[in-house]
Protein backbone atom coordinates (compact mmCIF):
# COMPACT_ATOMS: atom_id res chain seq x y z
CA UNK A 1 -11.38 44.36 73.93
CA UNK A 2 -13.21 41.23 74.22
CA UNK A 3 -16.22 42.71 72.07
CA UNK A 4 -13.89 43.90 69.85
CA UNK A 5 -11.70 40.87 68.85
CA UNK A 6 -15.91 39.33 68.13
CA UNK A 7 -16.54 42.35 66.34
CA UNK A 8 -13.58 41.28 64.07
CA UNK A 9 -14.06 38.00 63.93
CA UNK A 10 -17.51 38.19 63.14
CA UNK A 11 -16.83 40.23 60.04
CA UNK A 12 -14.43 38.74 58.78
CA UNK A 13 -16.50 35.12 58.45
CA UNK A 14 -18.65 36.29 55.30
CA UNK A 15 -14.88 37.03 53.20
CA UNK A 16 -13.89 33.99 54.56
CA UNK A 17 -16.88 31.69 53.46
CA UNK A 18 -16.86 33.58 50.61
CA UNK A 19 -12.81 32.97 50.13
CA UNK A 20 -13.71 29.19 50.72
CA UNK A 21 -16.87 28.97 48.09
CA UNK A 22 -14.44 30.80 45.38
CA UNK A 23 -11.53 28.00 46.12
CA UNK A 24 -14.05 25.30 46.16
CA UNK A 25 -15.64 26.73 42.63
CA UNK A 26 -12.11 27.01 41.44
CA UNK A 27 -10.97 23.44 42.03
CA UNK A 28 -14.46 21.87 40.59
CA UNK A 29 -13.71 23.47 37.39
CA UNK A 30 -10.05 22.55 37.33
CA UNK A 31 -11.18 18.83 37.96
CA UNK A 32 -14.04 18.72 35.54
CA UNK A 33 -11.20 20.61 32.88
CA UNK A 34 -9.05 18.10 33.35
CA UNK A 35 -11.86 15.43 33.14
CA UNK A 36 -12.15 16.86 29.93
CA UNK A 37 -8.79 16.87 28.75
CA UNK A 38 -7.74 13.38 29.93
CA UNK A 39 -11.46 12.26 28.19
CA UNK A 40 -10.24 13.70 25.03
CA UNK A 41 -6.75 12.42 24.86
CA UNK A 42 -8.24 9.03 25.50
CA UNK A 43 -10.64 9.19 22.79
CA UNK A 44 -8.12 10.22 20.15
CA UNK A 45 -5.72 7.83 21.37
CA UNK A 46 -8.44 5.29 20.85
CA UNK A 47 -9.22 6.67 17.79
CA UNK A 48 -5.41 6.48 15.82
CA UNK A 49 -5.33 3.30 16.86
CA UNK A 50 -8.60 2.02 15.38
CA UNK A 51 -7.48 4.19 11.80
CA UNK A 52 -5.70 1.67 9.73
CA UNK A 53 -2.13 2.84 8.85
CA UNK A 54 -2.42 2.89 5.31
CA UNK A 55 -6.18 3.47 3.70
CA UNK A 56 -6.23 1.10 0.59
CA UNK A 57 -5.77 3.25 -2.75
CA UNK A 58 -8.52 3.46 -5.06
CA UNK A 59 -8.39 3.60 -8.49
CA UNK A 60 -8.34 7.59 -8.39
CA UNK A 61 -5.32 7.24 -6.41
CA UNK A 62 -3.60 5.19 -8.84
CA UNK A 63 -4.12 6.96 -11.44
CA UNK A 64 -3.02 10.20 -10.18
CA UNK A 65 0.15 8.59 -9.15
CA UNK A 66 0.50 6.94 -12.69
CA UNK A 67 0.30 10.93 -13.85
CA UNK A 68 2.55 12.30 -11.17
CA UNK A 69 4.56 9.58 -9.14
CA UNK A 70 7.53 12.33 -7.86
CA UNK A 71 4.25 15.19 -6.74
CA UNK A 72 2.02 12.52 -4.91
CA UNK A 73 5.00 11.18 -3.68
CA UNK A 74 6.14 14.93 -2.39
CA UNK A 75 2.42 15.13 -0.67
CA UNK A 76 2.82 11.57 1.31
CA UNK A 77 -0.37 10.10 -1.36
CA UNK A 78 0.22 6.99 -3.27
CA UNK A 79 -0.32 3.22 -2.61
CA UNK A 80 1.19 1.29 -0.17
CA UNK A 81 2.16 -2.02 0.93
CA UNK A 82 0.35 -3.38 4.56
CA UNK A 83 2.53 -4.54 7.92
CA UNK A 84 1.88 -8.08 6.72
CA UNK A 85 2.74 -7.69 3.23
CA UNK A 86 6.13 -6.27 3.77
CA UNK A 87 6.87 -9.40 5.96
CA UNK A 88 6.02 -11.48 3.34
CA UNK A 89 8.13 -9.39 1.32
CA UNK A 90 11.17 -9.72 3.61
CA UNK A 91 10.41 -13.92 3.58
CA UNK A 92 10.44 -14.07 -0.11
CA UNK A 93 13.86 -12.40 -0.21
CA UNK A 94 14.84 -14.62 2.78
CA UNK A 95 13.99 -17.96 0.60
CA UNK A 96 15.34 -16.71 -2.34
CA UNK A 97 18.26 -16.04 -0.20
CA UNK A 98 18.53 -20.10 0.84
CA UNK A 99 18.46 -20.84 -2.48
CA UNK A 100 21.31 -19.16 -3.73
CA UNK A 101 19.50 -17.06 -6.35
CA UNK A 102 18.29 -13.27 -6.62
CA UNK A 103 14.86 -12.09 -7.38
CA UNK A 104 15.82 -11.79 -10.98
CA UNK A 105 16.43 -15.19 -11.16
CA UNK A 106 12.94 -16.71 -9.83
CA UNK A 107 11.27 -13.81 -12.58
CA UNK A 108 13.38 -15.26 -15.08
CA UNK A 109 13.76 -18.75 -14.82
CA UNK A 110 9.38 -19.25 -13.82
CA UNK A 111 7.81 -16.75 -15.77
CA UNK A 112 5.95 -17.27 -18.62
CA UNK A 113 7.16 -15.21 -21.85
CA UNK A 114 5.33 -14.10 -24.51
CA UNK A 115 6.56 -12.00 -27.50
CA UNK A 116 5.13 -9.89 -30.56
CA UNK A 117 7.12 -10.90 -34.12
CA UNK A 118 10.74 -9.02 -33.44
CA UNK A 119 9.71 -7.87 -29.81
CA UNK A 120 10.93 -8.19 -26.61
CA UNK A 121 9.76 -11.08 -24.07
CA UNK A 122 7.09 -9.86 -21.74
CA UNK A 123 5.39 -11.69 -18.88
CA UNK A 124 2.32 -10.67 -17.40
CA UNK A 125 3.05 -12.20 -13.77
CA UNK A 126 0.94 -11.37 -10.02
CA UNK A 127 2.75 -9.03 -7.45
CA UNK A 128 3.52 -11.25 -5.06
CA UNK A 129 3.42 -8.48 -2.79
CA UNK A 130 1.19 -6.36 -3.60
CA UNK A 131 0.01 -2.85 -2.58
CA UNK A 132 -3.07 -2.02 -0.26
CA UNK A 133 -6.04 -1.49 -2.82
CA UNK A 134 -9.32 -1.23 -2.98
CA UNK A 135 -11.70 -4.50 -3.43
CA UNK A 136 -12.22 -4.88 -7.32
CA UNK A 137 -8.20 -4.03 -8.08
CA UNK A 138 -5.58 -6.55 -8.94
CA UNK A 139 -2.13 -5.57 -8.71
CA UNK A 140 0.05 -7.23 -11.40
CA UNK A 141 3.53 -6.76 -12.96
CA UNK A 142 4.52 -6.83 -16.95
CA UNK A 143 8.19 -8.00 -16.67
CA UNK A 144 10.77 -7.30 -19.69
CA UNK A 145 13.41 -9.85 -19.69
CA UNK A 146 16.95 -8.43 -20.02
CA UNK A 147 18.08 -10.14 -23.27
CA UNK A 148 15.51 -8.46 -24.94
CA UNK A 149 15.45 -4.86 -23.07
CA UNK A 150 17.83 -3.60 -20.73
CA UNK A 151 16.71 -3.56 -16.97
CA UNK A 152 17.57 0.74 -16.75
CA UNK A 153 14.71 1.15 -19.96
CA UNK A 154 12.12 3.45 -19.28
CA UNK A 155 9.78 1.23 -20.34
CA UNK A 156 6.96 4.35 -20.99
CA UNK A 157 9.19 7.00 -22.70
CA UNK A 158 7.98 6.61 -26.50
CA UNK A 159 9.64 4.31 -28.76
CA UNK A 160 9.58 1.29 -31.27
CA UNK A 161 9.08 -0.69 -28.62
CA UNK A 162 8.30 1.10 -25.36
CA UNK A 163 5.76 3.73 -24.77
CA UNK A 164 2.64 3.35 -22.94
CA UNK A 165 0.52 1.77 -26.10
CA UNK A 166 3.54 -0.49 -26.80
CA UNK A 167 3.10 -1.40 -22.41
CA UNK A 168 -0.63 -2.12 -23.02
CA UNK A 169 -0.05 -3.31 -26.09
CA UNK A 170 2.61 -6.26 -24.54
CA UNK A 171 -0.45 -6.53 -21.68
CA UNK A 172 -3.23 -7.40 -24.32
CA UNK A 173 -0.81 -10.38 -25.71
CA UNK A 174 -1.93 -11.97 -21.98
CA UNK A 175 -5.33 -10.34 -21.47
CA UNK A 176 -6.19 -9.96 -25.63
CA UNK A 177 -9.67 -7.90 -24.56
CA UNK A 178 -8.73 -5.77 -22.05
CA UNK A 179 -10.25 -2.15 -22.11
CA UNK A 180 -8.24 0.92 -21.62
CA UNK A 181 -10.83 2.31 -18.31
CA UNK A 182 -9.28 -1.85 -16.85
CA UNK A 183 -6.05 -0.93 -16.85
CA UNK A 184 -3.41 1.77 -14.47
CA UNK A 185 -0.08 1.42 -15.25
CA UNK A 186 3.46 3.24 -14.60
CA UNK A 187 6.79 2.24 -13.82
CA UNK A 188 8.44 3.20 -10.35
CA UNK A 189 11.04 6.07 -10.31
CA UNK A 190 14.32 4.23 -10.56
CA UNK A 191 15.31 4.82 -6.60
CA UNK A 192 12.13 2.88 -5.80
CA UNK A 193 13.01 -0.25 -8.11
CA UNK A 194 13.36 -3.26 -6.09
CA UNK A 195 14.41 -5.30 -8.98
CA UNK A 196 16.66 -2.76 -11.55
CA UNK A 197 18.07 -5.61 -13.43
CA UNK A 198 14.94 -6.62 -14.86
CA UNK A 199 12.60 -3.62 -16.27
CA UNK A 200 9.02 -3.94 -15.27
CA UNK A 201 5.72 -2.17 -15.12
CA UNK A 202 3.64 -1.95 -12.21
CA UNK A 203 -0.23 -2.72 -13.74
CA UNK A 204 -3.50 -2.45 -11.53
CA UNK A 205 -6.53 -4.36 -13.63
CA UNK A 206 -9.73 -3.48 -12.45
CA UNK A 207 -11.59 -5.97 -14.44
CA UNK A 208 -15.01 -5.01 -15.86
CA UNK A 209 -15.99 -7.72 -18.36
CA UNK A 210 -16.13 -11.25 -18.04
CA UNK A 211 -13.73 -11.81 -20.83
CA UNK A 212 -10.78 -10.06 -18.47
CA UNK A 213 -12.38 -12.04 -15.45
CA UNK A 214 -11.72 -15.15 -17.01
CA UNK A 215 -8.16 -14.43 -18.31
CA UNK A 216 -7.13 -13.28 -15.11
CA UNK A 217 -8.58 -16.29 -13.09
CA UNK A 218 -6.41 -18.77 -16.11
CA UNK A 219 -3.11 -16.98 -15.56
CA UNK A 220 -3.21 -17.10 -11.73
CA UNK A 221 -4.13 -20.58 -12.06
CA UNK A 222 -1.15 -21.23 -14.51
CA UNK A 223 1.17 -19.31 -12.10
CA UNK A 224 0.19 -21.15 -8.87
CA UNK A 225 1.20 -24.25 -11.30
CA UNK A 226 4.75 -23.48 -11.82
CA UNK A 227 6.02 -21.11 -9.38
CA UNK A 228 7.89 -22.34 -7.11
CA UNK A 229 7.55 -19.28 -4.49
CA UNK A 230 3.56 -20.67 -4.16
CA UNK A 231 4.35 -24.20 -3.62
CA UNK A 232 6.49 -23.06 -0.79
CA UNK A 233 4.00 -20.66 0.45
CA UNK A 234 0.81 -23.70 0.12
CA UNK A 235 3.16 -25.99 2.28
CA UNK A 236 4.12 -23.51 4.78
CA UNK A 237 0.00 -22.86 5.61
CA UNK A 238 0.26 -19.63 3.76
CA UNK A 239 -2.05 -21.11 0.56
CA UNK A 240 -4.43 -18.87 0.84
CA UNK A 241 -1.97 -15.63 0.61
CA UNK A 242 -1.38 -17.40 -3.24
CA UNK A 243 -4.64 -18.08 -4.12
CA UNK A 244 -4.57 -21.83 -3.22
């Protein structure tokens, strides 16, 4: 009985070590799997938050969306405004707000108009908010002042005095020698207006001769002059957000 119960026990010890050495395998590849996984799911973690949110457009971008604003809208593509620039967005709103006046009324009252013989009053004026772009793009709005063109115009359906060569046209009485390959321009669908009352333009110059350079540099300067938005943005330590 004795030499029995050895007998069994003795063969039984190889299953069991092998038993032990499978379990042992087993768990060493669970760990380094999981090693894996957690690795990976750190790294991408690590990697979303090093992407930036928005990628700024490039000129490509803009004018695809200038050809299509309702398809690259559809397909999430188009450019957008930073974290930052949507506060300062919010703070403009917030002074005009203090003030007792809309948005329409700082555009109207501080811009500077221009007009052809018999044509409406234009004003090539910075976006004081303006989208994420590439370096070389500045992002500018042609405003249309309401007693002179209704705020609901589309301001690029052809016309006697809208269209997209009467737009660049109005552009070129502010920047005279601007080139067509300078200039993007389209006007947001009418849900994504933020100022209906007044019809405007978005327009992205991407300045290639020094004639444009120049131009651009003297209206900015004017601007900073007279608006009052920059003043208040220079005293507050924001100067540099202006151009100051």
């Amino acid at each position: 009985s004795e030499r029995a119960r050895a007998r069994s026990t003795s063969s039984s010890l190889p299953v069991m070590r092998l038993f032990h050495r499978f379990r042992a395998a087993r768990f060493g590849k669970c760990c380094a799997a999981s090693a894996v996984g957690q690795a990976f799911a750190t790294s991408s973690e690590a990697q979303q938050q090093e992407q930036p949110k928005h990628s700024p457009a490039s000129w490509h971008c803009l004018q695809a969306y200038a050809a299509d604003q309702a398809g690259e809208l559809k397909a999430g593509r188009g450019p957008k405004r930073m974290d930052d620039i949507e506060e300062r967005y919010q703070r403009y709103f917030r002074w005009a707000k203090e003030r007792s006046h809309a948005g329409a009324d700082y555009i109207i009252v501080t811009a500077q108009w221009r007009c052809e013989h018999c044509g409406p009053w234009v004003a090539l004026e910075p976006n004081i908010v303006p989208y994420s772009l590439e370096e070389g793009i500045e992002h500018w709005n042609l405003w249309y002042h309401p007693n002179t063109m209704p705020g609901s115009a589309d301001l690029l359906m052809q016309g006697e005095d809208i269209g997209v060569s009467a737009v660049l046209r109005h552009v070129r009485l502010f920047l005279p020698g601007l080139a067509e390959d300078e200039v993007v321009i389209f006007q947001n669908l009418p849900h994504m207006r933020s100022i209906p009352s007044v019809a405007h333009v978005q327009v992205f110059i991407r300045p290639r001769s020094p004639q444009t350079r120049a131009a651009l540099c003297e209206l900015r300067a004017a601007w900073r002059m007279r608006s009052p938005w920059a003043e208040n943005e220079r005293q507050g330590g924001r100067g540099d957000e202006v151009g100051w």
